[in-house]
PDB file of N, CA and C in Angstrom:
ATOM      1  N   UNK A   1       0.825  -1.192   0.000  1.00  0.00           N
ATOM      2  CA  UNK A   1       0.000   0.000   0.000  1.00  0.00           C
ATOM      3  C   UNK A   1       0.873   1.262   0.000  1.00  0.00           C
ATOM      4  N   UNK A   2       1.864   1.380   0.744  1.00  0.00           N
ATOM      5  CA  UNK A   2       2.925   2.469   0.981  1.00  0.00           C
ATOM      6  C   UNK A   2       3.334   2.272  -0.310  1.00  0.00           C
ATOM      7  N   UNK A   3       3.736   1.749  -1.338  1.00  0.00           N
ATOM      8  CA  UNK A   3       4.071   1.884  -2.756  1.00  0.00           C
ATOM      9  C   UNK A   3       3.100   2.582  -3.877  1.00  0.00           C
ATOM     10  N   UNK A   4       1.832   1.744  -3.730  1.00  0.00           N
ATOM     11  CA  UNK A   4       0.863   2.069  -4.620  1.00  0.00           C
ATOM     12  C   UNK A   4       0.292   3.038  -4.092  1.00  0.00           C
ATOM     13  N   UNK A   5       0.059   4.018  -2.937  1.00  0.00           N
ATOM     14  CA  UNK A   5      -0.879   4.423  -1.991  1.00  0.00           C
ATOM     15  C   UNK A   5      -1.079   5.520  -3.155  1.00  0.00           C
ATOM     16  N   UNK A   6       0.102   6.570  -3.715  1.00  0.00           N
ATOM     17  CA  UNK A   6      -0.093   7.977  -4.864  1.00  0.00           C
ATOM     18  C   UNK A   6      -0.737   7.020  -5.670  1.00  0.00           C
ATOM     19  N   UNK A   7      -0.423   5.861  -6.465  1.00  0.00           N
ATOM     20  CA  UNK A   7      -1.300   5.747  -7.711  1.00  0.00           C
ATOM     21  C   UNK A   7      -2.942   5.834  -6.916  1.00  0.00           C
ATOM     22  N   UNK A   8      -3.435   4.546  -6.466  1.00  0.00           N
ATOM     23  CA  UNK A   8      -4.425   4.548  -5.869  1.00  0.00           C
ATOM     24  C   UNK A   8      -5.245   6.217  -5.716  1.00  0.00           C
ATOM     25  N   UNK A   9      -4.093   7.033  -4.782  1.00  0.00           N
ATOM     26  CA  UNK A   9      -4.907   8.698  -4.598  1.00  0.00           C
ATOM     27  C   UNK A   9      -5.058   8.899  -6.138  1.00  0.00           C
ATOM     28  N   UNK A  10      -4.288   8.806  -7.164  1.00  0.00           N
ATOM     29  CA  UNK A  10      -4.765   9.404  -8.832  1.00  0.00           C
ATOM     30  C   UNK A  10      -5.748   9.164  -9.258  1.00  0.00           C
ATOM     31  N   UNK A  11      -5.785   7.620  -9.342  1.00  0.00           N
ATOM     32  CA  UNK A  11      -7.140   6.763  -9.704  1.00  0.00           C
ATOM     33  C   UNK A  11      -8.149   7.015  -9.421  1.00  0.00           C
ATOM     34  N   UNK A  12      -8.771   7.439  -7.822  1.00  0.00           N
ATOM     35  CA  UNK A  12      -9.276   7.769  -6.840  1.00  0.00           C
ATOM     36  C   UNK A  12     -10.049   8.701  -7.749  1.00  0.00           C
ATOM     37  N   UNK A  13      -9.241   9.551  -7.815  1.00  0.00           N
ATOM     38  CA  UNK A  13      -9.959  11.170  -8.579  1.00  0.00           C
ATOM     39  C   UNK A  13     -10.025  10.718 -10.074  1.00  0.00           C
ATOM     40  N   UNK A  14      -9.595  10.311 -10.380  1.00  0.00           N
ATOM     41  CA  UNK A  14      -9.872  10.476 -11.659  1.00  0.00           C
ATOM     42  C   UNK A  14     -11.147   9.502 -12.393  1.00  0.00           C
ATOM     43  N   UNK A  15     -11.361   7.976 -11.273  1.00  0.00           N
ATOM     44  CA  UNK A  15     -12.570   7.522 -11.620  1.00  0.00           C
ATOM     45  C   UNK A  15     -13.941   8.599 -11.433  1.00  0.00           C
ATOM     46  N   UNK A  16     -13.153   9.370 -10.470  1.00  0.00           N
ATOM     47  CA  UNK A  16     -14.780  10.438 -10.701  1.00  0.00           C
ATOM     48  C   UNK A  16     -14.798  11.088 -12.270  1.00  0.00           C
ATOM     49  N   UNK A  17     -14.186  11.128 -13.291  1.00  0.00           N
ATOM     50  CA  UNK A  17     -14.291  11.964 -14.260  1.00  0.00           C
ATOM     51  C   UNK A  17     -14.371  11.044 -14.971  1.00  0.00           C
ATOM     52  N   UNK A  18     -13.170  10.161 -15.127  1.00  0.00           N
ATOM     53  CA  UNK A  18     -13.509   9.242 -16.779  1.00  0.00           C
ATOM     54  C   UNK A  18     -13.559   7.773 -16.161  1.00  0.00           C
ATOM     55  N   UNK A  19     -14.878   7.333 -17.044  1.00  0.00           N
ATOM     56  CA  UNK A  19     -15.509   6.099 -17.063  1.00  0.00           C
ATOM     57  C   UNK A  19     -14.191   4.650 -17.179  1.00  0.00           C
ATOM     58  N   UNK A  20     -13.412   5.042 -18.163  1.00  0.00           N
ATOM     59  CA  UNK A  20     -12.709   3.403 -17.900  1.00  0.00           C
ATOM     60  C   UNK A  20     -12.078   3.704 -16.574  1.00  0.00           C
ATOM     61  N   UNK A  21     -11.463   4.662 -15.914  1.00  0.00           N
ATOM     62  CA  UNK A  21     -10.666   4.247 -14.816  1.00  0.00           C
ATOM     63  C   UNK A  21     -11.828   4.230 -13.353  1.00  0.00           C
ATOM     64  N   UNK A  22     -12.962   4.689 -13.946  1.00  0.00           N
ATOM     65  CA  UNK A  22     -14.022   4.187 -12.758  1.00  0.00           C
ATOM     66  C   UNK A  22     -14.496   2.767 -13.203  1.00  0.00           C
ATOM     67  N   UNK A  23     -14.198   2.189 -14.300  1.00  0.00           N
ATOM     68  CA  UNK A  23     -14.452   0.973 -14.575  1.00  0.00           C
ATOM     69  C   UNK A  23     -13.516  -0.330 -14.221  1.00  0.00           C
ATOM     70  N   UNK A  24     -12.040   0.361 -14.355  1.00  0.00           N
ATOM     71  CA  UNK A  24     -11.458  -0.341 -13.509  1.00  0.00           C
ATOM     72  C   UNK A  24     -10.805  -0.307 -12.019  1.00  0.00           C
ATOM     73  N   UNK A  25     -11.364   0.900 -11.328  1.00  0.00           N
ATOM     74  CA  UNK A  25     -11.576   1.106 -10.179  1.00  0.00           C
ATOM     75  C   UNK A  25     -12.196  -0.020  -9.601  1.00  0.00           C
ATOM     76  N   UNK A  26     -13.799  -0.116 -10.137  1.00  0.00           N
ATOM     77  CA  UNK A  26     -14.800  -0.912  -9.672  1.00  0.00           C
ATOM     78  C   UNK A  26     -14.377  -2.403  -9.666  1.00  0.00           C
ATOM     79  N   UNK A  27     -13.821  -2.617 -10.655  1.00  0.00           N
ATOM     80  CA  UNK A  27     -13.227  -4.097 -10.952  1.00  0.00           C
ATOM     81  C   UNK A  27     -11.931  -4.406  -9.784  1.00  0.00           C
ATOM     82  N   UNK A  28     -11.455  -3.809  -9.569  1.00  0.00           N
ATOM     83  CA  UNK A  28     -10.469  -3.819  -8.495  1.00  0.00           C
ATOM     84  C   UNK A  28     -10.919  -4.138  -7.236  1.00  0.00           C
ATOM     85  N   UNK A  29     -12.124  -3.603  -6.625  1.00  0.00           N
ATOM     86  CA  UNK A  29     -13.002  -3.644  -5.796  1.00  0.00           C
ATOM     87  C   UNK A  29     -13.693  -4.787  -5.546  1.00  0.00           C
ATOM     88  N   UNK A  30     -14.423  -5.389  -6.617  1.00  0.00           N
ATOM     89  CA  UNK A  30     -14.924  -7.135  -6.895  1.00  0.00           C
ATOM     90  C   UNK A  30     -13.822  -7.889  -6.926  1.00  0.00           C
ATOM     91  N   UNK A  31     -12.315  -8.023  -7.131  1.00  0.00           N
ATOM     92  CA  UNK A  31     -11.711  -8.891  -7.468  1.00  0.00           C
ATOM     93  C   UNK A  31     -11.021  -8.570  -5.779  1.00  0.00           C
ATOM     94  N   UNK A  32     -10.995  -7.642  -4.955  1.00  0.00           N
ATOM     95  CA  UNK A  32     -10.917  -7.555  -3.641  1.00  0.00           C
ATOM     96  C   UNK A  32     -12.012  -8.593  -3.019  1.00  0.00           C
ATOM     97  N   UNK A  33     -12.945  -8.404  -3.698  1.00  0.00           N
ATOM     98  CA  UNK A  33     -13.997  -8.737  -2.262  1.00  0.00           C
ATOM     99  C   UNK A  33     -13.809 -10.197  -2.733  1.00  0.00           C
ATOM    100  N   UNK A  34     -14.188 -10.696  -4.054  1.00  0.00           N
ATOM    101  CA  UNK A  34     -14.097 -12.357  -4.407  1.00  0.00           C
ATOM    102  C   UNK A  34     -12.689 -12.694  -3.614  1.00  0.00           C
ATOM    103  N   UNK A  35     -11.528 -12.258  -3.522  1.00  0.00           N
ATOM    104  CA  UNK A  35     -10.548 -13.041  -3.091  1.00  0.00           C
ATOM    105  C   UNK A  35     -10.703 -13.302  -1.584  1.00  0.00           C
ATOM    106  N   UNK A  36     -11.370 -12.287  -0.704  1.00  0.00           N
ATOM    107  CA  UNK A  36     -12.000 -12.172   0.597  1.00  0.00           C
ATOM    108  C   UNK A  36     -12.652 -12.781   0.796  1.00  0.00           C
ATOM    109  N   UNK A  37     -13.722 -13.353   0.438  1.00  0.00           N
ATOM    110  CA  UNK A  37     -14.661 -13.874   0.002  1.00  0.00           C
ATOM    111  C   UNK A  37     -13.947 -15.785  -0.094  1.00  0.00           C
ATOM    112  N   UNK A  38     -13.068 -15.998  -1.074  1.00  0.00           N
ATOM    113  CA  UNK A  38     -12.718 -17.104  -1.096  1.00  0.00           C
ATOM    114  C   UNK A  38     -11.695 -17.880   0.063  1.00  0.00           C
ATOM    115  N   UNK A  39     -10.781 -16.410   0.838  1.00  0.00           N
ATOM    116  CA  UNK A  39     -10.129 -16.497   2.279  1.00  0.00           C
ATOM    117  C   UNK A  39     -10.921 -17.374   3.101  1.00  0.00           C
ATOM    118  N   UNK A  40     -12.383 -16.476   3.321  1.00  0.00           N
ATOM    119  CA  UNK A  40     -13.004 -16.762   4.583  1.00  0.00           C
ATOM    120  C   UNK A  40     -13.962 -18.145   4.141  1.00  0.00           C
ATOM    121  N   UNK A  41     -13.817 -18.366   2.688  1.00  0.00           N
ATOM    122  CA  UNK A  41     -14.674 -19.831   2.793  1.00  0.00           C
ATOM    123  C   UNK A  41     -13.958 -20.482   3.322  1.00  0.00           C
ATOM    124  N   UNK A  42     -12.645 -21.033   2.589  1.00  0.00           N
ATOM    125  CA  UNK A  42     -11.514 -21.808   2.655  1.00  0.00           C
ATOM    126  C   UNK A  42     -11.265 -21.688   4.038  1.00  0.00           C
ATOM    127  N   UNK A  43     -10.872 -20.505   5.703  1.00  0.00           N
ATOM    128  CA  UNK A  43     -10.912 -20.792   6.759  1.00  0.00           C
ATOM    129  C   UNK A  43     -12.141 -21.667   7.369  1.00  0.00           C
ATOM    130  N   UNK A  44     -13.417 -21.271   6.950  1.00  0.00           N
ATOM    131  CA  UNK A  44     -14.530 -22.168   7.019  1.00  0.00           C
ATOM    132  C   UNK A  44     -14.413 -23.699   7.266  1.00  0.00           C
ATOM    133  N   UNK A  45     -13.951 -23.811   5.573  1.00  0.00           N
ATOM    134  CA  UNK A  45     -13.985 -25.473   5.443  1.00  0.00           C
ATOM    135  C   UNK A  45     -12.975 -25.844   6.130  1.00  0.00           C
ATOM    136  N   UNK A  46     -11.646 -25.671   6.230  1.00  0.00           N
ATOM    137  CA  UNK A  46     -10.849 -26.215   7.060  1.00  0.00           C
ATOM    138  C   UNK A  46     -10.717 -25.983   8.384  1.00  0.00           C
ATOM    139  N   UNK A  47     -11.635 -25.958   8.914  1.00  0.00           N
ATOM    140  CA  UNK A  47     -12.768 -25.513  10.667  1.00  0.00           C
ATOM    141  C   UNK A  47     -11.602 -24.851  11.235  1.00  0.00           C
ATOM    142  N   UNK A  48     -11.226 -23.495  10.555  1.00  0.00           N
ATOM    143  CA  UNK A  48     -10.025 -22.912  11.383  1.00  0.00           C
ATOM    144  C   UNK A  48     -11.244 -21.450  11.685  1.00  0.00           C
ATOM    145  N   UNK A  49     -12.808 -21.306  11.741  1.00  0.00           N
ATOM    146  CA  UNK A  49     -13.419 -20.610  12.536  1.00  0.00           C
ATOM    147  C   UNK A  49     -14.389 -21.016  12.610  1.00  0.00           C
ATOM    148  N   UNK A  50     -15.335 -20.318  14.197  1.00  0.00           N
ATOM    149  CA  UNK A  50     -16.004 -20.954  14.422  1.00  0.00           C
ATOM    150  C   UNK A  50     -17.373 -21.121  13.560  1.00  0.00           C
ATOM    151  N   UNK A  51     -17.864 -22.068  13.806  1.00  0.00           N
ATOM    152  CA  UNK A  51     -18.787 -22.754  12.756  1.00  0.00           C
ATOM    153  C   UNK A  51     -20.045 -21.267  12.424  1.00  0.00           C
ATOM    154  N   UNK A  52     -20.299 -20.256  14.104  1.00  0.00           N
ATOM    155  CA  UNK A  52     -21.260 -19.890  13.646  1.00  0.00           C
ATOM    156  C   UNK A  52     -20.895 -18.951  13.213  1.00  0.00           C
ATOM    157  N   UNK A  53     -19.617 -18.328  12.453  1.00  0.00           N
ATOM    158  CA  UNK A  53     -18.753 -17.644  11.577  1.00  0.00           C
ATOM    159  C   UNK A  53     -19.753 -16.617  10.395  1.00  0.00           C
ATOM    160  N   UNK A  54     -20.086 -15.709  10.842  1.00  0.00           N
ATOM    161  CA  UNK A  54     -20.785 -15.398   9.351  1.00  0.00           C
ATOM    162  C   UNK A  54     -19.950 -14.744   8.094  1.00  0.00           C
ATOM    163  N   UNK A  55     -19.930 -15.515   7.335  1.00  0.00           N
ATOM    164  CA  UNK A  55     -18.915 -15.734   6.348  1.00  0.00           C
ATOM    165  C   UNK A  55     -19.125 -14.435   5.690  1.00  0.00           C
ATOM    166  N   UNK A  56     -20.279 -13.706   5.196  1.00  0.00           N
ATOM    167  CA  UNK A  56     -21.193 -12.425   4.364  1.00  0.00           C
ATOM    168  C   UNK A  56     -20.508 -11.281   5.008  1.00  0.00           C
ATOM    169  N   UNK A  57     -20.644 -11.514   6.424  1.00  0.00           N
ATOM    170  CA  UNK A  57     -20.353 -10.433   7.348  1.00  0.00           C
ATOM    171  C   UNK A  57     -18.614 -10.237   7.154  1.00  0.00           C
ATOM    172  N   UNK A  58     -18.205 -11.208   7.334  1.00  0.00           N
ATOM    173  CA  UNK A  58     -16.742 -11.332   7.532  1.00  0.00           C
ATOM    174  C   UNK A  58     -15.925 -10.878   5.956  1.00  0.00           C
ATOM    175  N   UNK A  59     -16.449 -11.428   5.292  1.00  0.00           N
ATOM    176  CA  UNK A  59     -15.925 -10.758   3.586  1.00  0.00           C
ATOM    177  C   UNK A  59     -16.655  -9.181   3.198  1.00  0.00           C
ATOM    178  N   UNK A  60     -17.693  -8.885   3.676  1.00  0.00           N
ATOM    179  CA  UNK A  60     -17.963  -7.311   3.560  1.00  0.00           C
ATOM    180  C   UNK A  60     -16.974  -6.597   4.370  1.00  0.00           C
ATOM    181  N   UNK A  61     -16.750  -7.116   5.814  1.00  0.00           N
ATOM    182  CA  UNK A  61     -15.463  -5.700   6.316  1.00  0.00           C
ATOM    183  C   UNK A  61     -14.272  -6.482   5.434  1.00  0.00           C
ATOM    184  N   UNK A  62     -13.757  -7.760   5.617  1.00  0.00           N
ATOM    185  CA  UNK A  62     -12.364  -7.854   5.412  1.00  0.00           C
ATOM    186  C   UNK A  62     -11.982  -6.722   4.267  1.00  0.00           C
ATOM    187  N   UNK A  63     -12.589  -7.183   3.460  1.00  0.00           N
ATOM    188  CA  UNK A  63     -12.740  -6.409   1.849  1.00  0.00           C
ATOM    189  C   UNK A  63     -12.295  -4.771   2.107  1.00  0.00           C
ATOM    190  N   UNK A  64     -13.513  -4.334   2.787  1.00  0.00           N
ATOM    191  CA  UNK A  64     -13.235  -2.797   3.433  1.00  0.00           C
ATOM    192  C   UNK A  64     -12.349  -2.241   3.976  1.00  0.00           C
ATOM    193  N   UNK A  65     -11.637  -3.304   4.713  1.00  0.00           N
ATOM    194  CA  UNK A  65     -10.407  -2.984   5.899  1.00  0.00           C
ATOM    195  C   UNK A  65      -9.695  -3.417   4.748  1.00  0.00           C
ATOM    196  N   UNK A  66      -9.357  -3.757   3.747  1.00  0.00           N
ATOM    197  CA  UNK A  66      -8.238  -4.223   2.663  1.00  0.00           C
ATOM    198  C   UNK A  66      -8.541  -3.292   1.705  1.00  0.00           C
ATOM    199  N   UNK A  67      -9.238  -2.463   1.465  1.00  0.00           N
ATOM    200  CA  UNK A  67      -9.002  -1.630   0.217  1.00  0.00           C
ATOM    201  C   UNK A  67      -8.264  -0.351   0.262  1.00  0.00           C
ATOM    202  N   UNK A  68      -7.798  -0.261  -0.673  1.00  0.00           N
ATOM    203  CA  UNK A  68      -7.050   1.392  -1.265  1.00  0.00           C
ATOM    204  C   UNK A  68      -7.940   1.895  -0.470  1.00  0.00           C
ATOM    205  N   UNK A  69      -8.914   2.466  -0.787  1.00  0.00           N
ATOM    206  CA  UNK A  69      -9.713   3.799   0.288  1.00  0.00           C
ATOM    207  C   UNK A  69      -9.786   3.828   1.104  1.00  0.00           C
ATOM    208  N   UNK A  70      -9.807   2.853   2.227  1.00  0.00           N
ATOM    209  CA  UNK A  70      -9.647   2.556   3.675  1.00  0.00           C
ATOM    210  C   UNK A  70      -8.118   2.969   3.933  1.00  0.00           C
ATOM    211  N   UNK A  71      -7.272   2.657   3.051  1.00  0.00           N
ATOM    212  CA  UNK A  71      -5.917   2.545   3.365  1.00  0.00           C
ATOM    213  C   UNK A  71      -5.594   3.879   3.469  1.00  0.00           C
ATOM    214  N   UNK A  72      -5.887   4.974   2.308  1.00  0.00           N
ATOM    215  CA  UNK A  72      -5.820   6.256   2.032  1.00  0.00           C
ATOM    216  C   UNK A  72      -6.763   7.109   3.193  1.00  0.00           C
ATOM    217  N   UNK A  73      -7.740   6.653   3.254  1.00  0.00           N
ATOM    218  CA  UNK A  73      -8.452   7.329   4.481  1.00  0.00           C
ATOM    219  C   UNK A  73      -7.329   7.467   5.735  1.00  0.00           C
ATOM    220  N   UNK A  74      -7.352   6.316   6.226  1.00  0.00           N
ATOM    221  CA  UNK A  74      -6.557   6.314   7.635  1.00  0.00           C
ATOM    222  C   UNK A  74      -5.172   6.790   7.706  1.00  0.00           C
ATOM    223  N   UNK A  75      -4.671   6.707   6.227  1.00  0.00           N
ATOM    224  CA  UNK A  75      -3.273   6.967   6.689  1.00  0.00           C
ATOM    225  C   UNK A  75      -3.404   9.031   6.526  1.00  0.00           C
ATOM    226  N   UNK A  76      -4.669   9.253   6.090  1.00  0.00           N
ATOM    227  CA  UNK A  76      -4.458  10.920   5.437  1.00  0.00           C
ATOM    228  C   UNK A  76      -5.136  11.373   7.187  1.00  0.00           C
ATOM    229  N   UNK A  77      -6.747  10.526   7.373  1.00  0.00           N
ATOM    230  CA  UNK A  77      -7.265  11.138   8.500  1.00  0.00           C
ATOM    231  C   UNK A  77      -6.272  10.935   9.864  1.00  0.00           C
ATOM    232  N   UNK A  78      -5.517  10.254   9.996  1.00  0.00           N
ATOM    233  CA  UNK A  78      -4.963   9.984  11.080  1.00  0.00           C
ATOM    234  C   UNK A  78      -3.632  10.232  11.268  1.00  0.00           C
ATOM    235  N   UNK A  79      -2.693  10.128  10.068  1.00  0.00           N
ATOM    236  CA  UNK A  79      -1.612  10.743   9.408  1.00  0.00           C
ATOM    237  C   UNK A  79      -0.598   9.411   9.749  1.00  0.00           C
ATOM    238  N   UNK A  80      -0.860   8.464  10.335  1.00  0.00           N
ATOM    239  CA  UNK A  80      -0.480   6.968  10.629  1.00  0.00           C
ATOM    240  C   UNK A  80       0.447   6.681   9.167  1.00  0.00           C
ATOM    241  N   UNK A  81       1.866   6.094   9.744  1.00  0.00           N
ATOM    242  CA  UNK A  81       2.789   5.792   9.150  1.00  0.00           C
ATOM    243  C   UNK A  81       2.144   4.595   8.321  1.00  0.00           C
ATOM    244  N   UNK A  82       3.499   3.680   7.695  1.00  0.00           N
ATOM    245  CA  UNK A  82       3.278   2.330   7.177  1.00  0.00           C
ATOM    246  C   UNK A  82       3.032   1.367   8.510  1.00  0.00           C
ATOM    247  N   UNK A  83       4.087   1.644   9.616  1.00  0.00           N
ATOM    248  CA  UNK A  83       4.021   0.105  10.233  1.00  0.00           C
ATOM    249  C   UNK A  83       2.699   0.230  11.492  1.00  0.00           C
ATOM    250  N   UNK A  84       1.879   1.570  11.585  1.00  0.00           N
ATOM    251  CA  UNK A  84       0.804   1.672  12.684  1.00  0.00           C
ATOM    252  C   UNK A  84      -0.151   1.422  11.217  1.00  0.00           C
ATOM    253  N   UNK A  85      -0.162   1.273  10.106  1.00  0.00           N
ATOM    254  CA  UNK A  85      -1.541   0.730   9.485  1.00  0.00           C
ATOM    255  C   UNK A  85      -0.964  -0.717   9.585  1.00  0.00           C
ATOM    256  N   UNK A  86      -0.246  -1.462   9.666  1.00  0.00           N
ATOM    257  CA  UNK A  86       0.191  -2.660   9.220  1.00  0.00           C
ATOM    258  C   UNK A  86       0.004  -2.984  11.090  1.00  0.00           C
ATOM    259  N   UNK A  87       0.402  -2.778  12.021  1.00  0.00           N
ATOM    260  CA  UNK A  87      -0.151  -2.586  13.448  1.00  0.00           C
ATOM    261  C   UNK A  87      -1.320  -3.450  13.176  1.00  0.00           C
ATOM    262  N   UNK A  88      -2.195  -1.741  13.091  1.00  0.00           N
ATOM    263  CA  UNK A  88      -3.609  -1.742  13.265  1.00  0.00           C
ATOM    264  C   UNK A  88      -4.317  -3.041  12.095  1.00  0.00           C
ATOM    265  N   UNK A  89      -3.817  -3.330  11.123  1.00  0.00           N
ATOM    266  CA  UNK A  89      -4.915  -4.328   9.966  1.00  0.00           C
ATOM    267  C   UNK A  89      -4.165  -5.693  10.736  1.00  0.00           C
ATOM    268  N   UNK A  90      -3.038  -5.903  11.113  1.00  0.00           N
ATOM    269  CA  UNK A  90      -3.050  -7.574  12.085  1.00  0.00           C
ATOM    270  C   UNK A  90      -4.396  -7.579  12.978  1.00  0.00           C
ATOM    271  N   UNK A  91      -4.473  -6.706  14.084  1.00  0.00           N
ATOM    272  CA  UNK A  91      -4.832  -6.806  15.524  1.00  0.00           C
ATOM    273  C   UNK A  91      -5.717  -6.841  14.463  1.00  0.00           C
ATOM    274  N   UNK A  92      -6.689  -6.011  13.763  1.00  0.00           N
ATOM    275  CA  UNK A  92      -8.248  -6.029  13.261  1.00  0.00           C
ATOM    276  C   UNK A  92      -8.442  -7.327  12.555  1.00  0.00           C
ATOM    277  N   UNK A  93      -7.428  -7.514  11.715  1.00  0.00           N
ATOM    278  CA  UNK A  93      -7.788  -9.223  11.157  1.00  0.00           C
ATOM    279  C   UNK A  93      -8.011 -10.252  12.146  1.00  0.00           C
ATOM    280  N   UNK A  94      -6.577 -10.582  13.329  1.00  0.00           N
ATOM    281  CA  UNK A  94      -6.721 -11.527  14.285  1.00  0.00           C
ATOM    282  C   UNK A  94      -8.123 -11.160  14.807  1.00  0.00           C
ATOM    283  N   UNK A  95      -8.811 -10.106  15.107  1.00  0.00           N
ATOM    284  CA  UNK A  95      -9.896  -9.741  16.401  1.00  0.00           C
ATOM    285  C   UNK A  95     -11.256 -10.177  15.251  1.00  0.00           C
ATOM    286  N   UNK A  96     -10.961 -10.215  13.876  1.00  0.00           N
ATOM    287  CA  UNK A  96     -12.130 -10.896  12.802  1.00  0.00           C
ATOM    288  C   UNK A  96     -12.219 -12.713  12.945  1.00  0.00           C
ATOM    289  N   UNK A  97     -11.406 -12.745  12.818  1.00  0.00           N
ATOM    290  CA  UNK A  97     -10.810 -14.489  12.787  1.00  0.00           C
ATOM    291  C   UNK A  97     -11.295 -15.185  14.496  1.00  0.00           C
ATOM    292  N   UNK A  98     -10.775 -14.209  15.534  1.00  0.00           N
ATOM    293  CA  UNK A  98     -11.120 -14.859  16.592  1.00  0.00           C
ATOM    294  C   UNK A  98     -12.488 -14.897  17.161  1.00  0.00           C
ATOM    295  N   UNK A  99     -13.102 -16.091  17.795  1.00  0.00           N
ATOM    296  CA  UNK A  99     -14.443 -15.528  17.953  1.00  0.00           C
ATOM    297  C   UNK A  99     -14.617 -14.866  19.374  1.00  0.00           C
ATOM    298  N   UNK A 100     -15.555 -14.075  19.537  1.00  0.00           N
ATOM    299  CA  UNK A 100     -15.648 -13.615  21.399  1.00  0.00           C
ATOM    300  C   UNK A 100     -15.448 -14.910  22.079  1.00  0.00           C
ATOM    301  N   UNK A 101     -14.783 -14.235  23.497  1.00  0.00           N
ATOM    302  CA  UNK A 101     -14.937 -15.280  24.414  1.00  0.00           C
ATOM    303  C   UNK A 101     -16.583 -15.546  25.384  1.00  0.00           C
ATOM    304  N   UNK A 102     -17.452 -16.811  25.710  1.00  0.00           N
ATOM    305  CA  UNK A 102     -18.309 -16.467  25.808  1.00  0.00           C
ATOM    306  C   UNK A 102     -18.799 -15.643  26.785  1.00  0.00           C
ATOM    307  N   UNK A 103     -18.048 -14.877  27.582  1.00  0.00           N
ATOM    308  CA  UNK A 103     -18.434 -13.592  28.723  1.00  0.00           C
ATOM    309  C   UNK A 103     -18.634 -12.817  27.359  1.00  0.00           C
ATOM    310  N   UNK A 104     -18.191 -12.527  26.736  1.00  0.00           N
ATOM    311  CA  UNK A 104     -18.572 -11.672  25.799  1.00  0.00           C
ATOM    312  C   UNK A 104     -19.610 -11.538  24.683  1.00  0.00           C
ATOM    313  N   UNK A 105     -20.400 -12.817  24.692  1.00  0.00           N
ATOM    314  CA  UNK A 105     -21.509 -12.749  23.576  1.00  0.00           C
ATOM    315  C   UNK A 105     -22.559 -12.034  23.870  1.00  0.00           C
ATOM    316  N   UNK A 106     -23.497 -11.643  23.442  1.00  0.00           N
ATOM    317  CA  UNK A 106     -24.692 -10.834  23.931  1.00  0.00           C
ATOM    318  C   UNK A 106     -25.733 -11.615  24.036  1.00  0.00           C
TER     319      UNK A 106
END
């Protein structure tokens, strides 16, 4: 992300004006979420979470917490280096993956 982060900000703006690079903006975005998407089956089947795992739920943030705009958000709103986003997306992945302990369910 610290490499690509300027292209990503170009792209960013410029899918607002012309259609192919909002076209392959968007495509970037689906081929995020399908690979997210295929992560959290694959932890599924190989019962590395728990069963009542909601898989929908879990590939809509992963996806979110993994994209360019999330990445660009936090590092502009917060001004957060490379290794406090790389910090912060472990602890948020491990705290996705793990389930509450049950004092903690509602």
């Amino acid at each position: 992300m610290q490499r690509t982060g300027p292209l990503f900000a170009v792209a960013q703006q410029a899918a607002a004006a012309e259609p192919a690079v909002a076209g392959y903006w968007q495509q970037g975005r689906e081929q995020t979420y399908y690979v997210h998407r295929l992560f959290w089956t694959r932890m599924a089947e190989d019962g590395l979470l728990d069963p009542s795992a909601d898989l929908q739920w879990l590939s809509d943030t992963s996806a979110i917490l993994a994209s360019a705009e999330t990445y660009l958000l936090i590092t502009r709103m917060n001004g957060w280096d490379l290794d406090t986003y790389e910090d912060w997306a472990i602890r948020t992945w491990t705290q996705l993956s793990t389930p509450p302990s049950p004092s903690r369910k509602a």
